[in-house]
PDB file of N, CA and C in Angstrom:
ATOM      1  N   UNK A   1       0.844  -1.189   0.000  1.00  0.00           N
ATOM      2  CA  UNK A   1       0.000   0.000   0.000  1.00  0.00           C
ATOM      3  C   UNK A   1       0.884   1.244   0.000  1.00  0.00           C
ATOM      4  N   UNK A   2       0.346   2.224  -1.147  1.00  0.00           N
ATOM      5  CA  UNK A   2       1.326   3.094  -1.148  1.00  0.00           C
ATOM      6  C   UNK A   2       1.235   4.233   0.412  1.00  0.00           C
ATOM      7  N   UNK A   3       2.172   4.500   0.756  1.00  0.00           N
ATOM      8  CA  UNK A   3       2.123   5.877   1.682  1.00  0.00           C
ATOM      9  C   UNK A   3       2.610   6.976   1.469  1.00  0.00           C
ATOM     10  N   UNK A   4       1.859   8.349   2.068  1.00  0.00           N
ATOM     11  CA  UNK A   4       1.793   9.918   1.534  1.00  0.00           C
ATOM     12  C   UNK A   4       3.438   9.686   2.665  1.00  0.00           C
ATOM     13  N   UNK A   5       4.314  10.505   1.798  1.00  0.00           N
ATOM     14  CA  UNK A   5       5.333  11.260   3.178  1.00  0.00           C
ATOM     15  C   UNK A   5       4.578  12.780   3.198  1.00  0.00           C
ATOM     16  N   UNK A   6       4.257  13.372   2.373  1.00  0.00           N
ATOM     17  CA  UNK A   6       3.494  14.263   2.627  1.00  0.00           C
ATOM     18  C   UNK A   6       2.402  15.076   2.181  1.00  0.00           C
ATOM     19  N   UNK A   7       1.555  15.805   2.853  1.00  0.00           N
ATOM     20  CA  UNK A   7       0.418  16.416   2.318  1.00  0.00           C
ATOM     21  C   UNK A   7       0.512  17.847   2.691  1.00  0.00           C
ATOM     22  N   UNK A   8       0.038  18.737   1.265  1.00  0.00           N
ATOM     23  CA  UNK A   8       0.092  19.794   1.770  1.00  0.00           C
ATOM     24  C   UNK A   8      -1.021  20.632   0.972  1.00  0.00           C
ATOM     25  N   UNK A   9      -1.978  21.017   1.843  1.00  0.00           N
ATOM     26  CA  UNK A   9      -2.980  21.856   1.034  1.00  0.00           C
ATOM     27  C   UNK A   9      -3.008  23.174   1.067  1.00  0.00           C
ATOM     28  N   UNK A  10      -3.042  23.864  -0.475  1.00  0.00           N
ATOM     29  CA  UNK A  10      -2.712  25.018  -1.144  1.00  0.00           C
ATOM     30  C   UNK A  10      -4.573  25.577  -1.061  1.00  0.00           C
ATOM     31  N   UNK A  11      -4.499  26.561   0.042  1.00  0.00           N
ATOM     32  CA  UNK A  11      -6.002  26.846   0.256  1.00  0.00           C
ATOM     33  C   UNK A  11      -6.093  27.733  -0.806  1.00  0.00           C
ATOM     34  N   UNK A  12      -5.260  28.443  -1.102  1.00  0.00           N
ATOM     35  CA  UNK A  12      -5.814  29.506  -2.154  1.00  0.00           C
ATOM     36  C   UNK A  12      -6.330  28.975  -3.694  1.00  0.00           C
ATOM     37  N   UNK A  13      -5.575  27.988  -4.279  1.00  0.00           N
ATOM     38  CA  UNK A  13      -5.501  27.746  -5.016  1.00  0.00           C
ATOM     39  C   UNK A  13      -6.922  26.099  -5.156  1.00  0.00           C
ATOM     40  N   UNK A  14      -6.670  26.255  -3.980  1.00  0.00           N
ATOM     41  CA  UNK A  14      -7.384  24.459  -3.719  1.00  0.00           C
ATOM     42  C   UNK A  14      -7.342  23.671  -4.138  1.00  0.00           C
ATOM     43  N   UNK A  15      -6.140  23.132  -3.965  1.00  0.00           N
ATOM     44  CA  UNK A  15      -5.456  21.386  -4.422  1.00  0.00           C
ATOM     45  C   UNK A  15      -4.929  21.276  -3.580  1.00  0.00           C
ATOM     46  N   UNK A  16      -4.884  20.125  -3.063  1.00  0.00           N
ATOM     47  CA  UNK A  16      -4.078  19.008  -2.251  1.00  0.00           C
ATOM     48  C   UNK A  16      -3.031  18.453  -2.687  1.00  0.00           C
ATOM     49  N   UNK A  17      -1.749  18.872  -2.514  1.00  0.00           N
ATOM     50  CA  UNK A  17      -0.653  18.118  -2.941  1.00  0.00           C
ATOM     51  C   UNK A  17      -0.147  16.743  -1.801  1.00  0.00           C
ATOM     52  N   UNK A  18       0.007  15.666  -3.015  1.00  0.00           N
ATOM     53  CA  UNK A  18       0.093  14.585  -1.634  1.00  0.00           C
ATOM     54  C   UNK A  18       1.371  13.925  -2.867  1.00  0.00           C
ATOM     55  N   UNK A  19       2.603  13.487  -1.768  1.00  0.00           N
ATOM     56  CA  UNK A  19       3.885  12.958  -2.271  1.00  0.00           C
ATOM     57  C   UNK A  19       3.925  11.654  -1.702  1.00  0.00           C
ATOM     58  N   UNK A  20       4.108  10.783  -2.226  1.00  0.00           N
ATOM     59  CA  UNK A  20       4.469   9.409  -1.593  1.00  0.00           C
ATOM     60  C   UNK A  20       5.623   8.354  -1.758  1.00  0.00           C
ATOM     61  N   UNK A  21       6.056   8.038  -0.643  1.00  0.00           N
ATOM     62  CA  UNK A  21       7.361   7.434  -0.327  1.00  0.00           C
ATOM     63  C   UNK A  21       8.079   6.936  -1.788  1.00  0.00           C
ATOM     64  N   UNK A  22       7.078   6.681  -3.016  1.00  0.00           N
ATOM     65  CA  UNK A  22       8.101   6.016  -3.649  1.00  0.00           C
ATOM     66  C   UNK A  22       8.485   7.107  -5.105  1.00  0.00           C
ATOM     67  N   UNK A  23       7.805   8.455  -4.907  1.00  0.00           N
ATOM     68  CA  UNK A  23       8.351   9.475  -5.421  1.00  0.00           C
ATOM     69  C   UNK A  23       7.193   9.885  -6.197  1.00  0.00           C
ATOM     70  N   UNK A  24       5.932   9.585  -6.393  1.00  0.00           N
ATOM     71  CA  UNK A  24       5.110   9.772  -6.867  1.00  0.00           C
ATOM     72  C   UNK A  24       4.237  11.172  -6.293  1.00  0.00           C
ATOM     73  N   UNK A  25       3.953  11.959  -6.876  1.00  0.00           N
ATOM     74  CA  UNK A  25       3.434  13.501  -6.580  1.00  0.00           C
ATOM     75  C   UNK A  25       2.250  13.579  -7.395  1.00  0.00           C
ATOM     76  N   UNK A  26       1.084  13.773  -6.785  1.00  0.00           N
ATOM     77  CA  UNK A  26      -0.693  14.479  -7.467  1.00  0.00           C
ATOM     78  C   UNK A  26      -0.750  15.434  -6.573  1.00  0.00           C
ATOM     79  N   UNK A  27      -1.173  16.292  -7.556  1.00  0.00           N
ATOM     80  CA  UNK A  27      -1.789  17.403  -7.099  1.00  0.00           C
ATOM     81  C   UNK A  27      -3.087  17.566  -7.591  1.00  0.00           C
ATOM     82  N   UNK A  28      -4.442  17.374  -6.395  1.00  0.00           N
ATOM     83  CA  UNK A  28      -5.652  17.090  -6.829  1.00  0.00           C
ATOM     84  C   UNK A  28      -6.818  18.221  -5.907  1.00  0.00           C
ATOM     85  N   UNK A  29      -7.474  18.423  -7.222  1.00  0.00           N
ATOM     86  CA  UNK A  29      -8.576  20.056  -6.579  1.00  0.00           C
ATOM     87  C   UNK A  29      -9.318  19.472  -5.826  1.00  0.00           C
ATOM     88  N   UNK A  30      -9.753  20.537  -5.188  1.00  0.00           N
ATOM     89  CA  UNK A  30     -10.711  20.357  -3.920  1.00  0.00           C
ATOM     90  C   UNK A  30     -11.762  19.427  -4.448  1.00  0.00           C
ATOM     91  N   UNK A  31     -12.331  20.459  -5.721  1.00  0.00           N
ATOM     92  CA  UNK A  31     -13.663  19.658  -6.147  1.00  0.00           C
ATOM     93  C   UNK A  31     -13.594  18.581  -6.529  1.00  0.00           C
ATOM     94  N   UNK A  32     -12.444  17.876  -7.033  1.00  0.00           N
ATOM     95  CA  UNK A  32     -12.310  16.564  -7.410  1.00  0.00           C
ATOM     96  C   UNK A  32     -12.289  15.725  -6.733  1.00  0.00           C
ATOM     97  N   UNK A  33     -11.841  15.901  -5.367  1.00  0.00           N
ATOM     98  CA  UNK A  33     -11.758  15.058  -3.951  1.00  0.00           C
ATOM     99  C   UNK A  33     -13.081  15.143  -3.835  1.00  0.00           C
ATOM    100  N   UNK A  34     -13.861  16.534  -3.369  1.00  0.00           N
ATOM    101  CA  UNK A  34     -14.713  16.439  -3.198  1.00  0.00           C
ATOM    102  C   UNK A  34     -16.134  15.614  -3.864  1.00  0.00           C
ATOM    103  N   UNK A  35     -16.339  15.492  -5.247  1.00  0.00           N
ATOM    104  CA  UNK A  35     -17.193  14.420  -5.502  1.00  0.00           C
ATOM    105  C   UNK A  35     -16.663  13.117  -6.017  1.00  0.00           C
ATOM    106  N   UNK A  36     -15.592  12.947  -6.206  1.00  0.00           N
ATOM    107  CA  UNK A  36     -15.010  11.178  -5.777  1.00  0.00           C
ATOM    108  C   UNK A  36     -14.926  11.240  -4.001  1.00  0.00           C
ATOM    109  N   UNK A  37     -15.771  11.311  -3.125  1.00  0.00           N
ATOM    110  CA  UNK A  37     -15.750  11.284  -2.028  1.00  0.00           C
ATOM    111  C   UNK A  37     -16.091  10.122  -1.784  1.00  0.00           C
ATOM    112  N   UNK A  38     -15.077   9.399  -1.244  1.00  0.00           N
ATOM    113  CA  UNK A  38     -16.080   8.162  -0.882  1.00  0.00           C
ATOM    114  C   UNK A  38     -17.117   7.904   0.269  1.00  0.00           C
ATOM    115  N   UNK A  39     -17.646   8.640   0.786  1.00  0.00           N
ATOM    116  CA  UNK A  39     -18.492   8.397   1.470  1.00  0.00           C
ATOM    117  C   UNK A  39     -19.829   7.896   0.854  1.00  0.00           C
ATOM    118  N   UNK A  40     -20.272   7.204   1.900  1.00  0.00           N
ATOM    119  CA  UNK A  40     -21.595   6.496   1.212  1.00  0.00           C
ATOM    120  C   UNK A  40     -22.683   7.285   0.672  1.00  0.00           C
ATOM    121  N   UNK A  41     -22.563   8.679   1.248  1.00  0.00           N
ATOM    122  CA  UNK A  41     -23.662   9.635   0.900  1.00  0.00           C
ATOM    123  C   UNK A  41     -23.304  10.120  -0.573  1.00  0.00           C
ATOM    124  N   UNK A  42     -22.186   9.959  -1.064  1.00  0.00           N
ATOM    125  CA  UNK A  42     -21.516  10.368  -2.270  1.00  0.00           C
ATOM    126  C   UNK A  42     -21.846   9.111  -3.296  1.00  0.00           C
ATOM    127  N   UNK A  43     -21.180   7.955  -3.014  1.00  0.00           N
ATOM    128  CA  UNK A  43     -20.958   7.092  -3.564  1.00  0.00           C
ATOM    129  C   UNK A  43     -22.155   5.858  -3.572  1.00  0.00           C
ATOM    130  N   UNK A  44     -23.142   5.948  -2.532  1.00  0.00           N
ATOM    131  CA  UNK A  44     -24.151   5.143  -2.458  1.00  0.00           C
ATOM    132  C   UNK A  44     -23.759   3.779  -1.391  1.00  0.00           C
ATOM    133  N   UNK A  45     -24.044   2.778  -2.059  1.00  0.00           N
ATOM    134  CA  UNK A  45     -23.995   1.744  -1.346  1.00  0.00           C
ATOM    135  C   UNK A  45     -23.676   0.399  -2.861  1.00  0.00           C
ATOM    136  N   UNK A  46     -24.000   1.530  -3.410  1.00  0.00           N
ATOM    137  CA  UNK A  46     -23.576  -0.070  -4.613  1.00  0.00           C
ATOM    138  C   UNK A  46     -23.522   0.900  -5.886  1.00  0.00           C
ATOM    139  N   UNK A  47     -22.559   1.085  -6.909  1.00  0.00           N
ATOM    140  CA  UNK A  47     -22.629   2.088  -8.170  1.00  0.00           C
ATOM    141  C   UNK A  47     -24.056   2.371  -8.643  1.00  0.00           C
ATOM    142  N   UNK A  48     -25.085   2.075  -8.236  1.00  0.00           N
ATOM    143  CA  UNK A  48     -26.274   2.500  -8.860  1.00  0.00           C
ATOM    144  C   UNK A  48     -26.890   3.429  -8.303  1.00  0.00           C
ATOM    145  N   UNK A  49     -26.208   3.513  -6.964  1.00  0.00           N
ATOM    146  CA  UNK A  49     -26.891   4.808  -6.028  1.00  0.00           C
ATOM    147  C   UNK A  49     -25.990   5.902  -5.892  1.00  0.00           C
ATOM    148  N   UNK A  50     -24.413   5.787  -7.100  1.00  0.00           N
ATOM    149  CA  UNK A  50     -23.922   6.628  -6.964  1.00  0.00           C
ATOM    150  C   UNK A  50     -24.646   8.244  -6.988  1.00  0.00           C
ATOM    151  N   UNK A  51     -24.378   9.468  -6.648  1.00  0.00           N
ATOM    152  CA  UNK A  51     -24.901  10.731  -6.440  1.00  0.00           C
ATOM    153  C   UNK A  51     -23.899  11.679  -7.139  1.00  0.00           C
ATOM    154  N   UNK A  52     -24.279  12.464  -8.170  1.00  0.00           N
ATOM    155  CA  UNK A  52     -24.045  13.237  -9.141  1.00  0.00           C
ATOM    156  C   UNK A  52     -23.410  14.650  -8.248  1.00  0.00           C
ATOM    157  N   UNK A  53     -22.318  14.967  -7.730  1.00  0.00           N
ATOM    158  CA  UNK A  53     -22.446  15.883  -7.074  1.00  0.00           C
ATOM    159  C   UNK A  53     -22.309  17.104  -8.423  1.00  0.00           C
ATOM    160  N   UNK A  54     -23.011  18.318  -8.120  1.00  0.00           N
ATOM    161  CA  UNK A  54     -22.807  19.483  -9.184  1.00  0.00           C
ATOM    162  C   UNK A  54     -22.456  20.414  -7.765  1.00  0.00           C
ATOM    163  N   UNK A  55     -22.225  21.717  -8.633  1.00  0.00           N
ATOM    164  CA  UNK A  55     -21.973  23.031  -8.032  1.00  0.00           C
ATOM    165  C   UNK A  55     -20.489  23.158  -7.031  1.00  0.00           C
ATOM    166  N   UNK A  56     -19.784  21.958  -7.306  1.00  0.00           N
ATOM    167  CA  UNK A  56     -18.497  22.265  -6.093  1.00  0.00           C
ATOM    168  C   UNK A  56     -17.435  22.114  -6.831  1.00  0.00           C
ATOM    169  N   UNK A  57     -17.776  23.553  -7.841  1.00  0.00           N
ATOM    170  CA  UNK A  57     -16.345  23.970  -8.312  1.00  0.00           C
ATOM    171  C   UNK A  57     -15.278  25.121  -7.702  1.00  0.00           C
ATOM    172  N   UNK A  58     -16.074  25.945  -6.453  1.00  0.00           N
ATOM    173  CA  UNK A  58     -15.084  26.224  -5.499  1.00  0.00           C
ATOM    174  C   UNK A  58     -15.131  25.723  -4.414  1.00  0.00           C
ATOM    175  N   UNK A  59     -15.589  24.635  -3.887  1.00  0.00           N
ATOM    176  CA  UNK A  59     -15.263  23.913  -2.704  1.00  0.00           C
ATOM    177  C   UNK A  59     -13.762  23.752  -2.119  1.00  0.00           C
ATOM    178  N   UNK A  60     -13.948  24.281  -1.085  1.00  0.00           N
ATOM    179  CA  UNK A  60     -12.304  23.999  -0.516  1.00  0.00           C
ATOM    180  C   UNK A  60     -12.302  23.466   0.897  1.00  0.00           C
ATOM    181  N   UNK A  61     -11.356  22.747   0.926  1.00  0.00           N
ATOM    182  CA  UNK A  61     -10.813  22.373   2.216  1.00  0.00           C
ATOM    183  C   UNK A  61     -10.724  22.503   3.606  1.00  0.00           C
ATOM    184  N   UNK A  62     -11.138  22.642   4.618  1.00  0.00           N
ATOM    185  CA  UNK A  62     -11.045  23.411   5.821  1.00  0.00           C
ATOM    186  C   UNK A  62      -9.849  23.122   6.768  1.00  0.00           C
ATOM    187  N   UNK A  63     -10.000  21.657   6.738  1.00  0.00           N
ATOM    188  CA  UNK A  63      -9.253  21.000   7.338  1.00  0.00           C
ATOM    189  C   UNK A  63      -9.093  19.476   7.530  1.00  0.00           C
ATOM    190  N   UNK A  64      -7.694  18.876   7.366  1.00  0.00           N
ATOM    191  CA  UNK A  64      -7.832  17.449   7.175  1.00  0.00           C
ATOM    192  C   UNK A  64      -7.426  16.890   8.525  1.00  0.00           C
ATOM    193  N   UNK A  65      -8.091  15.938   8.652  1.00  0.00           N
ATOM    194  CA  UNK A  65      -8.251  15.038  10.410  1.00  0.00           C
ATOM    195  C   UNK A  65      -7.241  13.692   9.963  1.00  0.00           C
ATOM    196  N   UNK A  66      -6.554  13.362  10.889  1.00  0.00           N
ATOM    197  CA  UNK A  66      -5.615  11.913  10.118  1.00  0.00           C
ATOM    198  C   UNK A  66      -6.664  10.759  11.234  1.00  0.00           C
ATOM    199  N   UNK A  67      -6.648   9.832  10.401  1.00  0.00           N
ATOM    200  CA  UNK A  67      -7.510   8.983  10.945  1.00  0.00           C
ATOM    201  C   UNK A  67      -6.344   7.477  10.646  1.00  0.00           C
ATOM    202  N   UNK A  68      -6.055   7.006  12.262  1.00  0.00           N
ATOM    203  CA  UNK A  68      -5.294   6.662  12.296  1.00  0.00           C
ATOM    204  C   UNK A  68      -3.834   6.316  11.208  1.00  0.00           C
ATOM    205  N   UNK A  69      -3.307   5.494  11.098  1.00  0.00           N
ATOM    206  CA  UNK A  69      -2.040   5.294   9.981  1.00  0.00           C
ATOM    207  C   UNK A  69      -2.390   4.630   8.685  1.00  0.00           C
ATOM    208  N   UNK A  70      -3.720   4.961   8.571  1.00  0.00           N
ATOM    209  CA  UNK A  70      -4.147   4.511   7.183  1.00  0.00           C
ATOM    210  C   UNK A  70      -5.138   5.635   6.069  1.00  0.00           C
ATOM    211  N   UNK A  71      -5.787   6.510   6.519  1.00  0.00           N
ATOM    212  CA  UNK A  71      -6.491   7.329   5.648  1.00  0.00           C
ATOM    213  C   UNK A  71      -6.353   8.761   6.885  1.00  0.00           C
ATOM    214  N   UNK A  72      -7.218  10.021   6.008  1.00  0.00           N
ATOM    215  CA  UNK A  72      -7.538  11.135   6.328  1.00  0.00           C
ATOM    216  C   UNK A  72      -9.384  11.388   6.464  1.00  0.00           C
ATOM    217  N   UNK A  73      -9.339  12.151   7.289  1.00  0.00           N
ATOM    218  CA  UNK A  73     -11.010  12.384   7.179  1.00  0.00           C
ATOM    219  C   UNK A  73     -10.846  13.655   6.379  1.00  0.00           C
ATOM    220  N   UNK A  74     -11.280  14.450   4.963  1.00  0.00           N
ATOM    221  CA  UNK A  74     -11.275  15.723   4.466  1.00  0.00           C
ATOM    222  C   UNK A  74     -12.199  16.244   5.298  1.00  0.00           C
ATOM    223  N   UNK A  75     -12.611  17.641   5.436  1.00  0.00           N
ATOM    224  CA  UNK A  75     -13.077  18.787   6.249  1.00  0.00           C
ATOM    225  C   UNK A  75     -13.735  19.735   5.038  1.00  0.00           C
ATOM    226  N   UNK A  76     -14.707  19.886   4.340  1.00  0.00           N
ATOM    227  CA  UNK A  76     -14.518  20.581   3.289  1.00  0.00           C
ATOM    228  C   UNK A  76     -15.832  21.855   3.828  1.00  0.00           C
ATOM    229  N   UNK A  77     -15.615  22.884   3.000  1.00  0.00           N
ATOM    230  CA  UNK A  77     -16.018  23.991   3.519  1.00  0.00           C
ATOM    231  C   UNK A  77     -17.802  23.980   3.325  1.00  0.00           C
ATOM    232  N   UNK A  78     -17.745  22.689   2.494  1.00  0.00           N
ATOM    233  CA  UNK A  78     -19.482  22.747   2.336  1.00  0.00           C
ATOM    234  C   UNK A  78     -20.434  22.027   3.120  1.00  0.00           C
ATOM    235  N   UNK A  79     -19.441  21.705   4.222  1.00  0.00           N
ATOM    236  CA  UNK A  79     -19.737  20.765   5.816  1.00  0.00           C
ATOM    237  C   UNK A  79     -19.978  18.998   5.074  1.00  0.00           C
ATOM    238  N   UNK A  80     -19.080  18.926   4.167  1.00  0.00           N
ATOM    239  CA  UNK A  80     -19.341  17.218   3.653  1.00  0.00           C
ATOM    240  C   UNK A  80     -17.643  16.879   4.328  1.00  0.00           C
ATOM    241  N   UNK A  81     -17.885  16.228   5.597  1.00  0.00           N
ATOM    242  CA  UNK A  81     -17.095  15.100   6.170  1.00  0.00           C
ATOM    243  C   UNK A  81     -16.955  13.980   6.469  1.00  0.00           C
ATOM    244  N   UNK A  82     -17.757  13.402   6.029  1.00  0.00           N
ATOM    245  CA  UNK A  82     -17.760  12.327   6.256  1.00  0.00           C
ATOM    246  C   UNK A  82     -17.406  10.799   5.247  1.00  0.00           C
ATOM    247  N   UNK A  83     -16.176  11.100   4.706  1.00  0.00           N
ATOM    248  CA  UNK A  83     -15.788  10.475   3.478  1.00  0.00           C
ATOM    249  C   UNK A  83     -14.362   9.783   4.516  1.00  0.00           C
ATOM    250  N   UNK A  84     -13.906   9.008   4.647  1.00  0.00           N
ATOM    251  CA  UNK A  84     -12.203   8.540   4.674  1.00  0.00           C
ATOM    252  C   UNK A  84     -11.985   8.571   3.902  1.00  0.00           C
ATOM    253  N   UNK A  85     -10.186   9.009   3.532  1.00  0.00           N
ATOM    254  CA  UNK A  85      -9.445   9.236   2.206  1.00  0.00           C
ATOM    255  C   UNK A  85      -8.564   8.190   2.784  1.00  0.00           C
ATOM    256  N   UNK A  86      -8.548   6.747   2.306  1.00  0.00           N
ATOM    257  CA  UNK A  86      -7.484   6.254   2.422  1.00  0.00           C
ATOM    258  C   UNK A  86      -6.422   6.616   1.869  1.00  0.00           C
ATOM    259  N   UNK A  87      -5.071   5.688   2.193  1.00  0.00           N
ATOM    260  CA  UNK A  87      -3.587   6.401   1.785  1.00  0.00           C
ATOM    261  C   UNK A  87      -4.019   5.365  -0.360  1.00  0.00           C
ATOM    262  N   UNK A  88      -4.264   4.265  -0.045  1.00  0.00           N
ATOM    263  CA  UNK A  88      -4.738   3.578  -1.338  1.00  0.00           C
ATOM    264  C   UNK A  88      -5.538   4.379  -2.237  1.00  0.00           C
ATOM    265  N   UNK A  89      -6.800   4.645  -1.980  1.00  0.00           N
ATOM    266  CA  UNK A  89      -8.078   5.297  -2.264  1.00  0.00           C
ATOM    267  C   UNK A  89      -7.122   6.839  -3.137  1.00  0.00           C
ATOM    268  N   UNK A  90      -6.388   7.864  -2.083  1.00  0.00           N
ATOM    269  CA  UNK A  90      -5.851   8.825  -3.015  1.00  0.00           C
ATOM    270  C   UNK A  90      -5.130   8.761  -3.542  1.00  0.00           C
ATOM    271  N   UNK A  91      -4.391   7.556  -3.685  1.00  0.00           N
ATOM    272  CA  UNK A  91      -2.974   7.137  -4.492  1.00  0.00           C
ATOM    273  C   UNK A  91      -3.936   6.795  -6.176  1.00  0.00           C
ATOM    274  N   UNK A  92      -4.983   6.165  -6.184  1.00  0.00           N
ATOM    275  CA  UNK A  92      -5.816   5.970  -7.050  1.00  0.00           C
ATOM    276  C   UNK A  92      -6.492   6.951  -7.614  1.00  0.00           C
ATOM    277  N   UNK A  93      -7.305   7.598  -6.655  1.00  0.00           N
ATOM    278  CA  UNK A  93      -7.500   9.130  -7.213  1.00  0.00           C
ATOM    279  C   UNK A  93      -6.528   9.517  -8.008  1.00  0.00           C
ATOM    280  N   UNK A  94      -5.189  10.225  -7.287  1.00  0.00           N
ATOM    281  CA  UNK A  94      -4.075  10.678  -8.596  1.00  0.00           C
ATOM    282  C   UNK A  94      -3.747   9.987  -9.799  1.00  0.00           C
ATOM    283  N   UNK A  95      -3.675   8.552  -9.534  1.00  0.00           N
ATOM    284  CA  UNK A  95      -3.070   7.750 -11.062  1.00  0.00           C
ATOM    285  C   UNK A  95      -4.064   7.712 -11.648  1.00  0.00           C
ATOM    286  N   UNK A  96      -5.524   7.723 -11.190  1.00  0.00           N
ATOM    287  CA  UNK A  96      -6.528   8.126 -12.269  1.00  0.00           C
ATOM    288  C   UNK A  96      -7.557   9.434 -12.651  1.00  0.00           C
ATOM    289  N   UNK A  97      -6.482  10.381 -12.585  1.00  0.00           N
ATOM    290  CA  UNK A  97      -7.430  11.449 -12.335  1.00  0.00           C
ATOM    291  C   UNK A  97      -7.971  12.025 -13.852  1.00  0.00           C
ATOM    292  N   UNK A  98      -6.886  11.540 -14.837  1.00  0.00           N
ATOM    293  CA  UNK A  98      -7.245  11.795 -16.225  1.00  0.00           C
ATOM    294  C   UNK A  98      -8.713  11.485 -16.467  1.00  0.00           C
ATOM    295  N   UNK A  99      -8.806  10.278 -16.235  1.00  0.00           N
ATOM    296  CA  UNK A  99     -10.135   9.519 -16.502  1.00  0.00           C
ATOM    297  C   UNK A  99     -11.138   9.409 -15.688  1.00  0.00           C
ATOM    298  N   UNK A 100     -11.031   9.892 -14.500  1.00  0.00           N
ATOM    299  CA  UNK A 100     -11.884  10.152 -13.336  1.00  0.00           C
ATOM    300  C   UNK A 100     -12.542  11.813 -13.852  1.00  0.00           C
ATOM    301  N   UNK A 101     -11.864  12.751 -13.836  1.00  0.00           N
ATOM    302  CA  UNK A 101     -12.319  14.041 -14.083  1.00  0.00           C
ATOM    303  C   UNK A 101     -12.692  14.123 -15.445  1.00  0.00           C
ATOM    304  N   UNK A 102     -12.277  13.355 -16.434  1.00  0.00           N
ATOM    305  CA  UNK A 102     -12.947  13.710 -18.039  1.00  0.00           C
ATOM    306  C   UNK A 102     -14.378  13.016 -17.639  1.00  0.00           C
ATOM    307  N   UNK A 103     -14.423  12.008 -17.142  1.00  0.00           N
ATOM    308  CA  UNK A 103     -15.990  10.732 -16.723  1.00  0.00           C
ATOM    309  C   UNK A 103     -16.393  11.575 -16.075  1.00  0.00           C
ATOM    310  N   UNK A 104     -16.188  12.658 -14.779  1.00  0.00           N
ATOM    311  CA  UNK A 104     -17.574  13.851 -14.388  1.00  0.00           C
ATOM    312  C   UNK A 104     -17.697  14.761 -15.171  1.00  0.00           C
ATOM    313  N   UNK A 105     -16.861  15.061 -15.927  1.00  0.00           N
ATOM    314  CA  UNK A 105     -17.242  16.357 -16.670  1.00  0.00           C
ATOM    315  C   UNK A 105     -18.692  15.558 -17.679  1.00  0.00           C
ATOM    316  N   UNK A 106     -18.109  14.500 -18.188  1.00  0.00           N
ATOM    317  CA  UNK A 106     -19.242  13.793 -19.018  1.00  0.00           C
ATOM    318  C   UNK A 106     -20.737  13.821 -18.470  1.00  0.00           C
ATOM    319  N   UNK A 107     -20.516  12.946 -17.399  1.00  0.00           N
ATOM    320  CA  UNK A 107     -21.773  12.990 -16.363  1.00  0.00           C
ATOM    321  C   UNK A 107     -22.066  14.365 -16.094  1.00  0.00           C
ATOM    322  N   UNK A 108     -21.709  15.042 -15.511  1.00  0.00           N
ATOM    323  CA  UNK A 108     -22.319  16.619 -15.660  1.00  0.00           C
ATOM    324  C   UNK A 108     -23.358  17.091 -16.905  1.00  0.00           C
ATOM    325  N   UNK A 109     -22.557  16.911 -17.905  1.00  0.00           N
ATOM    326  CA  UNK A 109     -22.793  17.416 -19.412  1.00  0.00           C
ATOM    327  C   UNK A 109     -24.306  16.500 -19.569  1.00  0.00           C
ATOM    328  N   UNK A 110     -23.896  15.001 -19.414  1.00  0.00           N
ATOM    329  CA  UNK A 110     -25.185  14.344 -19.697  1.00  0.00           C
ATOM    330  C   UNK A 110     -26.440  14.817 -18.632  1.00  0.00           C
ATOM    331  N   UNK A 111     -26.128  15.292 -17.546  1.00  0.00           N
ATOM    332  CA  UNK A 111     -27.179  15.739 -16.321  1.00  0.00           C
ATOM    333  C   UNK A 111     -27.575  17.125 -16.994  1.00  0.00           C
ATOM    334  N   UNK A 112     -27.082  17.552 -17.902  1.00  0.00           N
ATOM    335  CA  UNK A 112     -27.563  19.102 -18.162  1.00  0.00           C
ATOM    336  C   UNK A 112     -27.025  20.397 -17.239  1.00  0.00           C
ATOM    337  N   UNK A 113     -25.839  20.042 -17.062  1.00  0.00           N
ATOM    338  CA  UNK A 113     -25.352  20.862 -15.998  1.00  0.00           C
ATOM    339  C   UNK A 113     -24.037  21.728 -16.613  1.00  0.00           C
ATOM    340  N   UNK A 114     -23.594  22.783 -16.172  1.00  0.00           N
ATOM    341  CA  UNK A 114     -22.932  23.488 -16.539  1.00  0.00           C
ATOM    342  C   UNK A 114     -21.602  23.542 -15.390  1.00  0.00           C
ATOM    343  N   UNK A 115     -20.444  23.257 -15.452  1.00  0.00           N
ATOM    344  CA  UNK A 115     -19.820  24.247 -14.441  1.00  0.00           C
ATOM    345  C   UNK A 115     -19.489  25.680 -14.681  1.00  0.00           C
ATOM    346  N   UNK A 116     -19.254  26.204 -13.797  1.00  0.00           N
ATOM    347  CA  UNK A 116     -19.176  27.737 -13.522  1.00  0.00           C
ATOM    348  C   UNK A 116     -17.515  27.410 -13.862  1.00  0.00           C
ATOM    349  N   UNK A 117     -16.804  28.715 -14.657  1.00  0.00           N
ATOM    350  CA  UNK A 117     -15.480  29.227 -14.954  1.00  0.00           C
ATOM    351  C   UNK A 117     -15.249  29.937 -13.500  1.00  0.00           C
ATOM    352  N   UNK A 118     -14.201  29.523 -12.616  1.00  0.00           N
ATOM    353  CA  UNK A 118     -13.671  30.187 -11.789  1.00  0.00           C
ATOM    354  C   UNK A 118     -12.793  31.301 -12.555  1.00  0.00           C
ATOM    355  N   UNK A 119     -12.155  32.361 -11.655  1.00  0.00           N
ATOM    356  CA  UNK A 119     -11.335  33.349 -11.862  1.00  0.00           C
ATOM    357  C   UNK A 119     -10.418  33.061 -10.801  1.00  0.00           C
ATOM    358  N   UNK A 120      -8.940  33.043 -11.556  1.00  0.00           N
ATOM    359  CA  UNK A 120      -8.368  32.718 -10.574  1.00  0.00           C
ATOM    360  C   UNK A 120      -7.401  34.204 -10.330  1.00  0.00           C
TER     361      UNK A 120
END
């Protein structure tokens, strides 16, 4: 199982940079954590009850809780905590974020949804 040596979240910008022992570096946006959340309220209970999150294209971070030597609890500013980020779970997030974030933008598009252009 891979492990973070470190995490460091860029509030302004809102990405999570997470480095791991074997030299591997993602840097992943708030909102992207935020609806690959695995929590069950996100993710359902079985892929059919997955939940479409829209509107958290400035969602940011508040604060991350370490939950014991295996995942993080995220803190996010839209009061959704209740997800564990395993050390596995975001190692996966990053190696698939190509295809994770093009597949919501899709789903969005097919929901009739728009995201909003931030200004950065």
């Amino acid at each position: 199982m891979p492990v973070p040596i470190e995490l460091n979240l860029h509030r302004q910008s809102r990405v999570l940079e997470i480095a791991y022992e074997d030299g591997t570096r993602f840097k992943l946006p708030c909102e992207y954590l935020r609806v690959y959340s695995p929590s069950a309220e996100v993710q359902g209970h079985s892929p059919d009850e997955r939940v479409l999150q829209v509107g958290k294209e400035d969602v940011g971070i508040d604060r991350i809780e370490p939950v014991g030597n295996y995942a993080v609890c995220l803190h996010f500013d839209d009061e959704h905590n209740t997800g564990l980020y395993s050390w596995d779970y975001l190692y996966r997030l990053g190696a698939e974020y190509e295809q994770r974030w093009n597949a919501y933008l899709d789903e969005l598009k097919q929901a009739g949804h728009m995201r909003k252009v931030l200004q950065s």
